[in-house]
Structures are given as C-alpha cells and as structure tokens.
C-alpha atoms as a PDB file:
ATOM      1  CA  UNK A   1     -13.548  -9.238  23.922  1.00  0.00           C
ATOM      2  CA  UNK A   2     -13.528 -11.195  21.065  1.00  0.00           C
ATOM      3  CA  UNK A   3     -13.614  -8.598  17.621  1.00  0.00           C
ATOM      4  CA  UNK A   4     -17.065  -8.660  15.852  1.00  0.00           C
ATOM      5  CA  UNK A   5     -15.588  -8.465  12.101  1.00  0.00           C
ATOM      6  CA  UNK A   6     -12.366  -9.801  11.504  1.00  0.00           C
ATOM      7  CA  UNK A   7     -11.045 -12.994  10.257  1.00  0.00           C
ATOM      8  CA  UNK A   8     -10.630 -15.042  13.537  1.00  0.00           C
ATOM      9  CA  UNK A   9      -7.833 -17.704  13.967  1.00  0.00           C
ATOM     10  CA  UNK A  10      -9.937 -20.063  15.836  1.00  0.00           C
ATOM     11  CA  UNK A  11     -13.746 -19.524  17.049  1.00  0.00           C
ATOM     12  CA  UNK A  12     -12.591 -20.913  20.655  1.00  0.00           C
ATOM     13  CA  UNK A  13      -9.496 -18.121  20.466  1.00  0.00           C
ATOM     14  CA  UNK A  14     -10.737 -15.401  22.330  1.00  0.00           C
ATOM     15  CA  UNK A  15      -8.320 -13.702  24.130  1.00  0.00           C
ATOM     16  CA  UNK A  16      -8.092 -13.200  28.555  1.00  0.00           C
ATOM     17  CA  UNK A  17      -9.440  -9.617  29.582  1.00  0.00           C
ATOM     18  CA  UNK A  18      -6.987  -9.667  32.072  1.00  0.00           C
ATOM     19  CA  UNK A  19      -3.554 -11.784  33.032  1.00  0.00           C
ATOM     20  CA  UNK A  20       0.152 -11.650  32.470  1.00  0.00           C
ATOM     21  CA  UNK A  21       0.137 -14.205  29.843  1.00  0.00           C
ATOM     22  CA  UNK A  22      -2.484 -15.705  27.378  1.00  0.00           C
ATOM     23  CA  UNK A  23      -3.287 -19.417  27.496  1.00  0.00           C
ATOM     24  CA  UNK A  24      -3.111 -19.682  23.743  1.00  0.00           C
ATOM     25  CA  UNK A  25       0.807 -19.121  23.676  1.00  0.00           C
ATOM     26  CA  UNK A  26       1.057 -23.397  24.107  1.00  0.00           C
ATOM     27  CA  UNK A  27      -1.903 -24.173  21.214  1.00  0.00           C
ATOM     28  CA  UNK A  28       0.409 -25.823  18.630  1.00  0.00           C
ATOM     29  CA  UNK A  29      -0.936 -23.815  15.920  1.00  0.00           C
ATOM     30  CA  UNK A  30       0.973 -20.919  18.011  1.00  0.00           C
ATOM     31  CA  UNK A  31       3.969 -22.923  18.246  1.00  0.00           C
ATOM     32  CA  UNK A  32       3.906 -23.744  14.915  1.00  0.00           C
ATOM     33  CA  UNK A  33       3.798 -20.305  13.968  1.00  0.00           C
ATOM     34  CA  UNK A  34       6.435 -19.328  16.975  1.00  0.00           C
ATOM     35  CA  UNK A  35       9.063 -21.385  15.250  1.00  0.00           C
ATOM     36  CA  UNK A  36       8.337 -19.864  11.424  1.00  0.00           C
ATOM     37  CA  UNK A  37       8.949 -16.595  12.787  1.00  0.00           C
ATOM     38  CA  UNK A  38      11.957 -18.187  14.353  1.00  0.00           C
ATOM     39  CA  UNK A  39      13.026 -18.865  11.134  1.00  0.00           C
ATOM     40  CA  UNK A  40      12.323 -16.472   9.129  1.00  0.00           C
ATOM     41  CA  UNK A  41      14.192 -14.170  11.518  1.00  0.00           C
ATOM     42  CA  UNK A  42      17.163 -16.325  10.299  1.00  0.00           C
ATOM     43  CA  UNK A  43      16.870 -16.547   6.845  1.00  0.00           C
ATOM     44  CA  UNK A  44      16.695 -12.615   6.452  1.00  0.00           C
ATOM     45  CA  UNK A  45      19.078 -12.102   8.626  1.00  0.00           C
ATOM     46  CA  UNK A  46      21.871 -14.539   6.963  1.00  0.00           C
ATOM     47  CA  UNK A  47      20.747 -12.861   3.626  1.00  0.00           C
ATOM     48  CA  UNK A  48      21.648  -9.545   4.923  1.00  0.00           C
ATOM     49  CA  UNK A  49      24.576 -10.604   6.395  1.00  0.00           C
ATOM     50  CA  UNK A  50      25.678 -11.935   2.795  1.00  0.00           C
ATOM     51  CA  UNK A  51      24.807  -9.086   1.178  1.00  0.00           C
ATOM     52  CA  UNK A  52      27.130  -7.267   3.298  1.00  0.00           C
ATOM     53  CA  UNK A  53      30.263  -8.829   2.999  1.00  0.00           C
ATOM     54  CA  UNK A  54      29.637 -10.496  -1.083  1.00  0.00           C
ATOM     55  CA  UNK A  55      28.192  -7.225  -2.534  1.00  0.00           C
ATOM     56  CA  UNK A  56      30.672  -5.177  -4.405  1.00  0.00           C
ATOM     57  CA  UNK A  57      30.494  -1.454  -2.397  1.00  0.00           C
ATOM     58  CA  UNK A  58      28.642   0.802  -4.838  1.00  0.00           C
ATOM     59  CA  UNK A  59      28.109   4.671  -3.535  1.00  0.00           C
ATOM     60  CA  UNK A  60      25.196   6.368  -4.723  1.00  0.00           C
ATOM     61  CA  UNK A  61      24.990  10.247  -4.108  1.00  0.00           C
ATOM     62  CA  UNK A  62      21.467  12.034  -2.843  1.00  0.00           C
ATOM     63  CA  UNK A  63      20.954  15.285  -3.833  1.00  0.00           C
ATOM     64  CA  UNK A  64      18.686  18.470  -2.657  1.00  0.00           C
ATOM     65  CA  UNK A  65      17.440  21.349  -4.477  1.00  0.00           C
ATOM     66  CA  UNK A  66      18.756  24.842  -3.633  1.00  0.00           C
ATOM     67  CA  UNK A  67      17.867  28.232  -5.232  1.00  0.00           C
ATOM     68  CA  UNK A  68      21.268  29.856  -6.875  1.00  0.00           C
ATOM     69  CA  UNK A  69      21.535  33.602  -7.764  1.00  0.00           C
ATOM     70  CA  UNK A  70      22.499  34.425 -10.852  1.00  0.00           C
ATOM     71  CA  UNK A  71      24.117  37.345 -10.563  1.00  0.00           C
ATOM     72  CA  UNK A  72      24.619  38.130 -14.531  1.00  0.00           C
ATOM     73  CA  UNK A  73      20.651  37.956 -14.858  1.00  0.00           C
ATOM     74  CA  UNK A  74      19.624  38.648 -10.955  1.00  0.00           C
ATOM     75  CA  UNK A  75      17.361  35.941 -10.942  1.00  0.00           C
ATOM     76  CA  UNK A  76      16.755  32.803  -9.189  1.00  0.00           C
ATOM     77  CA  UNK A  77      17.072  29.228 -10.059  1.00  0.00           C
ATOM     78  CA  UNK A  78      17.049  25.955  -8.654  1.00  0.00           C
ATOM     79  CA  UNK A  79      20.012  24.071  -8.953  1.00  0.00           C
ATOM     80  CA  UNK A  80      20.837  20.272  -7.445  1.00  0.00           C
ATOM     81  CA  UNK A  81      23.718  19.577  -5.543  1.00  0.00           C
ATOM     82  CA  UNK A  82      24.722  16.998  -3.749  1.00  0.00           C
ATOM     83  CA  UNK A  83      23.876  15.776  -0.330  1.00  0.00           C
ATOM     84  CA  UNK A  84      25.570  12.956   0.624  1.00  0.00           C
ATOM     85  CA  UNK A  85      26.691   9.352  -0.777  1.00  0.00           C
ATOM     86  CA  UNK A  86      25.405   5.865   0.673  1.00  0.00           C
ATOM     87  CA  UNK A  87      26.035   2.811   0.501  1.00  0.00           C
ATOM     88  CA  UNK A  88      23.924   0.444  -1.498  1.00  0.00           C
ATOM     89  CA  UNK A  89      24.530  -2.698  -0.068  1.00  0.00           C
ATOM     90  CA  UNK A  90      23.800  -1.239   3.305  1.00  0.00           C
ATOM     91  CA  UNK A  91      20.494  -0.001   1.817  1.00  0.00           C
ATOM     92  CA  UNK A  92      19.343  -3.279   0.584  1.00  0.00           C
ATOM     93  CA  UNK A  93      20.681  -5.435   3.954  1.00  0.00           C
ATOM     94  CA  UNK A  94      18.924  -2.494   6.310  1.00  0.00           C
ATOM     95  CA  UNK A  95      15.513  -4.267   5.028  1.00  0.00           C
ATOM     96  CA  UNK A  96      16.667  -7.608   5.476  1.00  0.00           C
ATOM     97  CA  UNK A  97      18.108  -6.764   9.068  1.00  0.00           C
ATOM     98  CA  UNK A  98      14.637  -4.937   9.766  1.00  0.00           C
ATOM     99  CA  UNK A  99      12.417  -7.841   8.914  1.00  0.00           C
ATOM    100  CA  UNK A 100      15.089 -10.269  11.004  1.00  0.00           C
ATOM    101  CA  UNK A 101      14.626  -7.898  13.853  1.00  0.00           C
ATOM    102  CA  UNK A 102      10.964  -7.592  13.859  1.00  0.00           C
ATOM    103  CA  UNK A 103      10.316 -11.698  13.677  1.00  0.00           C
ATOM    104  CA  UNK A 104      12.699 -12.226  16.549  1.00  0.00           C
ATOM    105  CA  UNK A 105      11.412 -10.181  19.134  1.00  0.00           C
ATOM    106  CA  UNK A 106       7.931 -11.204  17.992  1.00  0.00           C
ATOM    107  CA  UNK A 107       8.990 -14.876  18.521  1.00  0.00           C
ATOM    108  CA  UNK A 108      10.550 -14.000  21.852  1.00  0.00           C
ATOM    109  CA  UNK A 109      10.236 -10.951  23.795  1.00  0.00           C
ATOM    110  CA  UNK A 110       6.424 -10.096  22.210  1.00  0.00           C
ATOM    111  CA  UNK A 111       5.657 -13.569  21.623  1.00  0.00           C
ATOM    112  CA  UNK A 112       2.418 -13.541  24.117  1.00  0.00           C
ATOM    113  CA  UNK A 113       1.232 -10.211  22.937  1.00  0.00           C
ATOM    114  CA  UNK A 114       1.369 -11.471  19.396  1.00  0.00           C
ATOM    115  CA  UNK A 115      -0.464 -14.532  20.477  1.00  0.00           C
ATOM    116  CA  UNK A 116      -3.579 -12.455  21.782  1.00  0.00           C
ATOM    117  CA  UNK A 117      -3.399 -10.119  18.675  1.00  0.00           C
ATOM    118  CA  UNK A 118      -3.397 -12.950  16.317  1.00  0.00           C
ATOM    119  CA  UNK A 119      -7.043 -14.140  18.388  1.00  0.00           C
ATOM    120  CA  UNK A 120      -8.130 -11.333  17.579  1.00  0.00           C
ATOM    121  CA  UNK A 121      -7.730 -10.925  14.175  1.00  0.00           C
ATOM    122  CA  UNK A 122      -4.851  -7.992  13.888  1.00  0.00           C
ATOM    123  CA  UNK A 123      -1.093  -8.298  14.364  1.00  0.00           C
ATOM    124  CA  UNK A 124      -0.060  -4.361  14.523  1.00  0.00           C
ATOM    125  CA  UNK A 125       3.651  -5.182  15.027  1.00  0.00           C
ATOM    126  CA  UNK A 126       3.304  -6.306  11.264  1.00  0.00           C
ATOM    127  CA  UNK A 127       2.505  -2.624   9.932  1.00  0.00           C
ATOM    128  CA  UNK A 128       5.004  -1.725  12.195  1.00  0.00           C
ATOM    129  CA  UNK A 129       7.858  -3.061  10.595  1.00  0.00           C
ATOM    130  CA  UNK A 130       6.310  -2.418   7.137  1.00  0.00           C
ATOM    131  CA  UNK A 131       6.440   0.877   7.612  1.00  0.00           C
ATOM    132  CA  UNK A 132       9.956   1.121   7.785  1.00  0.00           C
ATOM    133  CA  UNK A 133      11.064  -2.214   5.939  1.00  0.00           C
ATOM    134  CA  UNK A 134       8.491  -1.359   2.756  1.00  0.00           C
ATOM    135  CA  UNK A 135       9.461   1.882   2.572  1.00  0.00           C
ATOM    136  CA  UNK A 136      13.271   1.426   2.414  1.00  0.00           C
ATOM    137  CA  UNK A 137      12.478  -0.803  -0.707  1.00  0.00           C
ATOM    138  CA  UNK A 138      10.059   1.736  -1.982  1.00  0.00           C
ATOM    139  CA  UNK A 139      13.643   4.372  -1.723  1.00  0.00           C
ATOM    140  CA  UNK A 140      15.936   1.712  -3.324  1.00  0.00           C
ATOM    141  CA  UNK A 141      13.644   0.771  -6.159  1.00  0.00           C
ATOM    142  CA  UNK A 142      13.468   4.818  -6.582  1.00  0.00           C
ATOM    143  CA  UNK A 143      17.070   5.527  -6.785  1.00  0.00           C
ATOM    144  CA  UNK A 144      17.273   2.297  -9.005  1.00  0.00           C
ATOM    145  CA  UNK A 145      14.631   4.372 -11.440  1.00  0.00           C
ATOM    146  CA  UNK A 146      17.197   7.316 -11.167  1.00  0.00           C
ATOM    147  CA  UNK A 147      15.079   9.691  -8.025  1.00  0.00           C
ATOM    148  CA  UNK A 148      18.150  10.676  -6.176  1.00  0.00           C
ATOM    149  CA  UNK A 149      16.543  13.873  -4.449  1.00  0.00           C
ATOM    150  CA  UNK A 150      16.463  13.522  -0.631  1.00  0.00           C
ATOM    151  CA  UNK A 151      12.612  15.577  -0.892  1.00  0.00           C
ATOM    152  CA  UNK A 152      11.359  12.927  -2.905  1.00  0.00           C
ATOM    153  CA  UNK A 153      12.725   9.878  -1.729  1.00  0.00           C
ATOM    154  CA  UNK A 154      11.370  11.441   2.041  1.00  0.00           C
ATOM    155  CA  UNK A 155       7.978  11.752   0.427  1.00  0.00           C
ATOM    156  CA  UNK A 156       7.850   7.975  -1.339  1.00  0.00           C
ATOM    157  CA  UNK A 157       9.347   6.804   2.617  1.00  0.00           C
ATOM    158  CA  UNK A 158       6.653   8.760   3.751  1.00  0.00           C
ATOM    159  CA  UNK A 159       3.921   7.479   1.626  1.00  0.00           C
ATOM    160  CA  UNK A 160       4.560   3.590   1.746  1.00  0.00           C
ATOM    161  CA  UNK A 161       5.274   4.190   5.417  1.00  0.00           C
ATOM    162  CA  UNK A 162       1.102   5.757   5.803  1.00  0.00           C
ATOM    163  CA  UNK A 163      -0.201   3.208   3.341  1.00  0.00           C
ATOM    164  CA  UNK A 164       1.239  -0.028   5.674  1.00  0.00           C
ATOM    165  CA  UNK A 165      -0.577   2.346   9.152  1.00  0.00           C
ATOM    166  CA  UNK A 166      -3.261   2.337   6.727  1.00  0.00           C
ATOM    167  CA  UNK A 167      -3.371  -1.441   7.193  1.00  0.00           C
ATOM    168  CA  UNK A 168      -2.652  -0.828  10.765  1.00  0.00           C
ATOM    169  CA  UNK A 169      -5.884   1.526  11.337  1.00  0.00           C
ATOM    170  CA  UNK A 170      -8.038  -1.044   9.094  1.00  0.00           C
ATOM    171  CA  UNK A 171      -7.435  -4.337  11.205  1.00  0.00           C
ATOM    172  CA  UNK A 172      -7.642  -1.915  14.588  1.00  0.00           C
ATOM    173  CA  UNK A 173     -10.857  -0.130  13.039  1.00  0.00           C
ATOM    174  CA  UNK A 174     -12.885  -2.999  12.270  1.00  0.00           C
ATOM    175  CA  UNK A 175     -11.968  -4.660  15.718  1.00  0.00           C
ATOM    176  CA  UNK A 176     -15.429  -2.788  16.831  1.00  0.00           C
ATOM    177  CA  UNK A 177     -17.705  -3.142  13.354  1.00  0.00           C
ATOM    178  CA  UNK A 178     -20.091  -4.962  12.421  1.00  0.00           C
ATOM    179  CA  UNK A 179     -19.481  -4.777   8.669  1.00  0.00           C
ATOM    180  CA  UNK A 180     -16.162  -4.262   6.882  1.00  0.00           C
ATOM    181  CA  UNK A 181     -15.057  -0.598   6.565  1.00  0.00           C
ATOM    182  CA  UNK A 182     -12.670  -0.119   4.065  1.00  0.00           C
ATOM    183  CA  UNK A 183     -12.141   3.223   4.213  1.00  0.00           C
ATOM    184  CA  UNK A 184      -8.294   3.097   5.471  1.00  0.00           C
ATOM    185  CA  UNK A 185      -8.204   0.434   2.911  1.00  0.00           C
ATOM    186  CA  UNK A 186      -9.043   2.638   0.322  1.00  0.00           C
ATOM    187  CA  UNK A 187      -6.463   5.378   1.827  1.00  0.00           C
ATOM    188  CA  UNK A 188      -3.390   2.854   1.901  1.00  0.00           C
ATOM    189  CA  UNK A 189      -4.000   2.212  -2.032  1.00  0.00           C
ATOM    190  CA  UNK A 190      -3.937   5.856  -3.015  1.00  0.00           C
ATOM    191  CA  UNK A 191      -1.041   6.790  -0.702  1.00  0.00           C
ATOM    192  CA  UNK A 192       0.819   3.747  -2.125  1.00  0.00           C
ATOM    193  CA  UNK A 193       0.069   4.166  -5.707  1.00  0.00           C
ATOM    194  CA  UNK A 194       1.456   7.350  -5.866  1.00  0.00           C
ATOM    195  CA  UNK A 195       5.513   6.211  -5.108  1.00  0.00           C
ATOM    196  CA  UNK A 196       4.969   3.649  -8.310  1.00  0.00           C
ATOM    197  CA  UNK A 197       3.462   6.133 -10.845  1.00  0.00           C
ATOM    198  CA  UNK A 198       6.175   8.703  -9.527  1.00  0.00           C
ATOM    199  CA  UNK A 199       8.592   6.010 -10.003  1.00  0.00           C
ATOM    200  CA  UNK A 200       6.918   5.021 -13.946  1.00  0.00           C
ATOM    201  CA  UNK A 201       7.590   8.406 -14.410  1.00  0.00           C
ATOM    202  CA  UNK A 202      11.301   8.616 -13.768  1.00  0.00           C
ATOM    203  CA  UNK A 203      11.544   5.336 -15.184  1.00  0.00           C
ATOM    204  CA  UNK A 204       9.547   6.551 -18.984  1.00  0.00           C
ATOM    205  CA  UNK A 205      11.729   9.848 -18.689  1.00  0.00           C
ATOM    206  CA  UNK A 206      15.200   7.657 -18.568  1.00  0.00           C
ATOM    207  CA  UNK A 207      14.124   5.091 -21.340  1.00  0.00           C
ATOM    208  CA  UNK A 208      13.151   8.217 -23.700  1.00  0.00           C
ATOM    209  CA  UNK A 209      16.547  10.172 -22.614  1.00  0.00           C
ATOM    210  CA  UNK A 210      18.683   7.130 -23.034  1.00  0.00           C
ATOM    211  CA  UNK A 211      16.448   5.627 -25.979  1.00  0.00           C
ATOM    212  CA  UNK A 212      15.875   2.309 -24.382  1.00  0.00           C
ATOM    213  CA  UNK A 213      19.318   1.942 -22.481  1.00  0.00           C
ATOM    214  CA  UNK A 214      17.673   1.543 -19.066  1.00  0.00           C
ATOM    215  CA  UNK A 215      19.277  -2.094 -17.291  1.00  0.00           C
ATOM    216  CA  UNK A 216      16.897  -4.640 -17.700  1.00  0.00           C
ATOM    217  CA  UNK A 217      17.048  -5.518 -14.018  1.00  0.00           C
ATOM    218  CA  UNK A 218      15.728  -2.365 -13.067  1.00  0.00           C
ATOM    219  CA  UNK A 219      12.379  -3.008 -15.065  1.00  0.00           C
ATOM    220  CA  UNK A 220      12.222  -6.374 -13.696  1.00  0.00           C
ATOM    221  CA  UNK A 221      12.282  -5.183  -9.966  1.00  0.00           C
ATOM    222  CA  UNK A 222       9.821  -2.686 -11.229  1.00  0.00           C
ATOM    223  CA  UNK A 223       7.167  -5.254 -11.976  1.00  0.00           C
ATOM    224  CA  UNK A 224       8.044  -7.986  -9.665  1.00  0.00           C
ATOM    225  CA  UNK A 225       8.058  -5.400  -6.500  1.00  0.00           C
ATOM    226  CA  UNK A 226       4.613  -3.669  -8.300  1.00  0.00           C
ATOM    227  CA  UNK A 227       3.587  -7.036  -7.856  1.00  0.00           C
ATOM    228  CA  UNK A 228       4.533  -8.664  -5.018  1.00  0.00           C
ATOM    229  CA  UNK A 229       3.297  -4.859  -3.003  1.00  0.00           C
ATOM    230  CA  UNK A 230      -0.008  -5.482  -5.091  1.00  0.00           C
ATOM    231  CA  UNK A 231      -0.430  -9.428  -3.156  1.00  0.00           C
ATOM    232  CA  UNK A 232      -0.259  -8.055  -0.008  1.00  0.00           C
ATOM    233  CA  UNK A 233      -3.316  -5.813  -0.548  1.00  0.00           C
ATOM    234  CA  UNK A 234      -5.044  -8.881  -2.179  1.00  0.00           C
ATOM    235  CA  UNK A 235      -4.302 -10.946   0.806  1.00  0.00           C
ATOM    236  CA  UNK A 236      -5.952  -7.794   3.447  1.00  0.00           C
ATOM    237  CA  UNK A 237      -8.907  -8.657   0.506  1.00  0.00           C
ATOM    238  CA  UNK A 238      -9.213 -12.680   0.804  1.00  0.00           C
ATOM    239  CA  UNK A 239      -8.984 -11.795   4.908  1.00  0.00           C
ATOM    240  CA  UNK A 240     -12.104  -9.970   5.172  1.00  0.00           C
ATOM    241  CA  UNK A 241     -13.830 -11.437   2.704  1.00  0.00           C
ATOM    242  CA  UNK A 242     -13.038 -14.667   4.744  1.00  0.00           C
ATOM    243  CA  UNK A 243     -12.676 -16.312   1.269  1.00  0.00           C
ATOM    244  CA  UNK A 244     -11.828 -20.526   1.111  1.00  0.00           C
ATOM    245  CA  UNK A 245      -8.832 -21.063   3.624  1.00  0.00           C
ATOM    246  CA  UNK A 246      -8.659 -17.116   4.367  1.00  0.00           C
ATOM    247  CA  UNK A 247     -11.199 -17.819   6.888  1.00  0.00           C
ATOM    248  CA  UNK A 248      -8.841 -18.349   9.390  1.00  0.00           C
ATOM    249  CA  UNK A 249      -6.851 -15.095  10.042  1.00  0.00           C
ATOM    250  CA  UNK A 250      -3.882 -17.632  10.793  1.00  0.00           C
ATOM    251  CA  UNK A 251      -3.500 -18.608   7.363  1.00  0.00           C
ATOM    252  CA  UNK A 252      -3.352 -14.804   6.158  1.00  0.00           C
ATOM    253  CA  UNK A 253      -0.956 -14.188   8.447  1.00  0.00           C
ATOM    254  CA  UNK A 254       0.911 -17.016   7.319  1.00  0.00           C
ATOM    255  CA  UNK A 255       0.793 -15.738   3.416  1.00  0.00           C
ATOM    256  CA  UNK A 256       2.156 -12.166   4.575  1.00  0.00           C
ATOM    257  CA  UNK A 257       5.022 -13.419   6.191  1.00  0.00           C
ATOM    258  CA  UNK A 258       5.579 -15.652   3.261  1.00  0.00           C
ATOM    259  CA  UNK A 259       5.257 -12.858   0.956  1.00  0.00           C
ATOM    260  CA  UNK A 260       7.585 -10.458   3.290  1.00  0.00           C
ATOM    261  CA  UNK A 261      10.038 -13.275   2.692  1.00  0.00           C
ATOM    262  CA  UNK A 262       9.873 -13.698  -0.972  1.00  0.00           C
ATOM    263  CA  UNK A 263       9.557  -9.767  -1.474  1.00  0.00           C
ATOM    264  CA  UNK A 264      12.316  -8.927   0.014  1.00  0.00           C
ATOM    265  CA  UNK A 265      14.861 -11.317  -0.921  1.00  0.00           C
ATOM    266  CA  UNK A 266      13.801 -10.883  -5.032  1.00  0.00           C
ATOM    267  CA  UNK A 267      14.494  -7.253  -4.557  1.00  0.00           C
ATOM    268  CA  UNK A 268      17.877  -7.929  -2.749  1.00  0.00           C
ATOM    269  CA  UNK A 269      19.317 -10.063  -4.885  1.00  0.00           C
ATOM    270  CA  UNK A 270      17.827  -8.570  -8.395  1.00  0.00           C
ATOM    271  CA  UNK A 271      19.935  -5.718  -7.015  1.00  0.00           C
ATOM    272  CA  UNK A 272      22.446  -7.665  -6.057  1.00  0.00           C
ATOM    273  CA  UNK A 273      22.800  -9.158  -9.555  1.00  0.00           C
ATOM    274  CA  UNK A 274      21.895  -5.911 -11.284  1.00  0.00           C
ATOM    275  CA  UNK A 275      24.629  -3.223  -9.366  1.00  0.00           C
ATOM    276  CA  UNK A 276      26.592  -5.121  -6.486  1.00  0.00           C
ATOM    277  CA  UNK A 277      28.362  -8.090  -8.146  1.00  0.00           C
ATOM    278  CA  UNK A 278      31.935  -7.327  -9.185  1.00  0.00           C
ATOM    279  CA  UNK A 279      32.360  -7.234 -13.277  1.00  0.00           C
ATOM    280  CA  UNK A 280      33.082 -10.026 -14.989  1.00  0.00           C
END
C-alpha cells in the first residue's frame, strides 16, 4: 500500500504486497543510489581505519559518583572516582566503523528491503544506525566539553539515541495519515536539545574556571556538530513539506547520507587535529 503522506520517491513506486523481492531493486535511480551507499561504506570505513593506526593513543578516564562516609563528621558525601580509561581514537573510529557497517549491509544483504522502504517514503535502518552512530558523537563531543561521568554520558547516549527513534516513529507514523503529525518530531527536538545545553553548560563552566583557556577546537566542534545535528532536522522539514526538489523522498535521502558523511568525518578529524596528532 502505497503511504498517504510522505514524500514519495516516484508516483509509479509503490511497493509489491507480497514477493521475495521488489521489482524496483533494477530502476537505475536504485542503482544509482545502491552504488553511493557502496561508497560511502568505503570512505568511512578507510577514515576509521586511518584514524586507528595515525592517531596518537590518548586515554581518557570515566568516572562515577559514589557516596563516602566521613567518619570525622558521620556524614555523607559524594565523591568521583574513577571508572575506567578508553581510548579516544577508538571512540571516534567506532562511529566511522558504524556508519561503514550500516551502508554495506544496506547495499547488500538489505538492499531489497531498503528498496521498498525508500517507495514508501521511510528508510528505518537510517534511525537505526543513528541511534548508535549519533549518539557516540553526542559522548565524544561531551567528554571533549570535560563530562567524564559514566551517568551522564549514559543519559546524553540515551537521549540522542530517542531523538533519531523519534525520526524513526515520525516517518513510520505518518505512513497511515492524511496530514503531517509532528508530534514525534516535536519529541526528537526536545530530547536532543537537552545533550547540547548540558554540554553549553560544561563548556561556560570550563571557560569561566580556566578564564578562557578552553582549546579552540573544542568550540569549533561545538558549533559545527550543533549545526550539522540541526540540518538533519531541517532536511525531515523540506521532506514533508515536499519543498522544491524535496519532493522526491529520494533526494532527502540522498542529503542525509551526504550529511552523515560530512558530519562525521568534521568531528573525526577536528578531534583528530585537536587531541590525537603527536606534538610538534
């Protein structure tokens, strides 16, 4: 059934009821796309790859918050200790290797699935992987800011990881409406504007404490991640509003993938210049 509001690829792309395979997976505009994916599942996974063996290894310790007892005053406090120390570089390539991941087995293994999907105006193996690959940025550009407590860093994980289902619930919801309901819209902004104020806030407390000594780099993935995270909502907006070439879910599709691309690899290698690069 074809959906009755979302942006369609084509209007004769309505997808079988029933059969193994769709009939669409040969329509060049699928093969065209089949072959970005293709490589795009390269050209994250080479960057990971690099970051691996050029980055500099650089351990960075998460904490957790424990009560103490003070036994002079027989009271309780919290104190922070630490947790456990990771690896940055393997932070930063896990989202690379994520995104590589998810376009390969959506160019191979899911390929005809996607196909249909795509018809219809949804691709849910997108918010799939942007639930995990998102929030993993969300959790370096936090520790970057100075958040090093495993609580929080599971909460800003948590909340970029609802705000992509968000997107997830929106394209399935509106599979069966007649007019746009943005509701789970409207949910995925407020659960992911809450890691980036969080974040503003760690950031404003370690500019005041250090009076202004915060890296530069760290303020530029600030804003250039705020931004890029920002796109991808506008893009969800252009879809449904089926505005100039938008009209064609195709083309959005095509402008998330391009922004997963650009996203990513900014944030990878402002870190990579900022933290993993060997002094000079």
């Amino acid at each position: 059934m074809a959906p009755q509001n979302a942006p369609a690829a084509d209007a004769t792309d309505v997808p079988p009821e029933t059969g193994p395979s769709s009939p669409l997976r040969d329509a060049p505009r699928y093969r065209r796309l089949r072959r970005w994916n293709v490589v795009m599942a390269v050209l994250h996974f080479v960057q990971g790859v690099a970051m691996v063996l050029l980055a500099e290894p650089v351990e960075w310790p998460i904490t957790r918050t424990r009560y103490d007892f003070d036994v002079a005053t027989e009271t309780l406090s919290p104190a922070t200790v630490q947790w456990i120390d990771v690896e940055l570089p393997l932070l930063v390539a896990g989202f690379l290797f994520i995104s590589a991941l998810a376009h390969a087995i959506i160019a191979t293994v899911r390929y005809e699935q996607y196909v249909r999907y795509l018809a219809s105006g949804m691709n849910p193996y997108r918010w799939y992987e942007y639930a995990v690959s998102a929030s993993l940025m969300i959790v370096v550009i936090a520790m970057l800011a100075g958040i090093w407590d495993l609580g929080t860093l599971v909460a800003l994980f948590g909340l970029v990881a609802v705000m992509n289902l968000c997107g997830l619930v929106m394209e399935r919801h509106n599979q069966t409406t007649t007019e746009t309901d943005w509701t789970a819209y409207n949910v995925g902004v407020v659960a992911g504007a809450i890691p980036w104020i969080v974040i503003a806030v760690a950031l404003v407390g370690s500019i005041v404490a250090s009076e202004g000594e915060v890296p530069d780099f760290v303020l530029y993935i600030y804003v250039s991640i705020f931004v890029f995270f920002n796109l991808f909502a506008v893009n969800m907006i252009l879809q449904y509003r089926e505005t100039w070439r938008w009209r064609r879910y195709l083309f959005g599709e095509k402008v998330y993938i391009l922004l997963s691309l650009v996203a990513k690899s900014a944030l990878a290698w402002q870190v990579y210049a900022g933290t993993l690069t060997s002094p000079i």
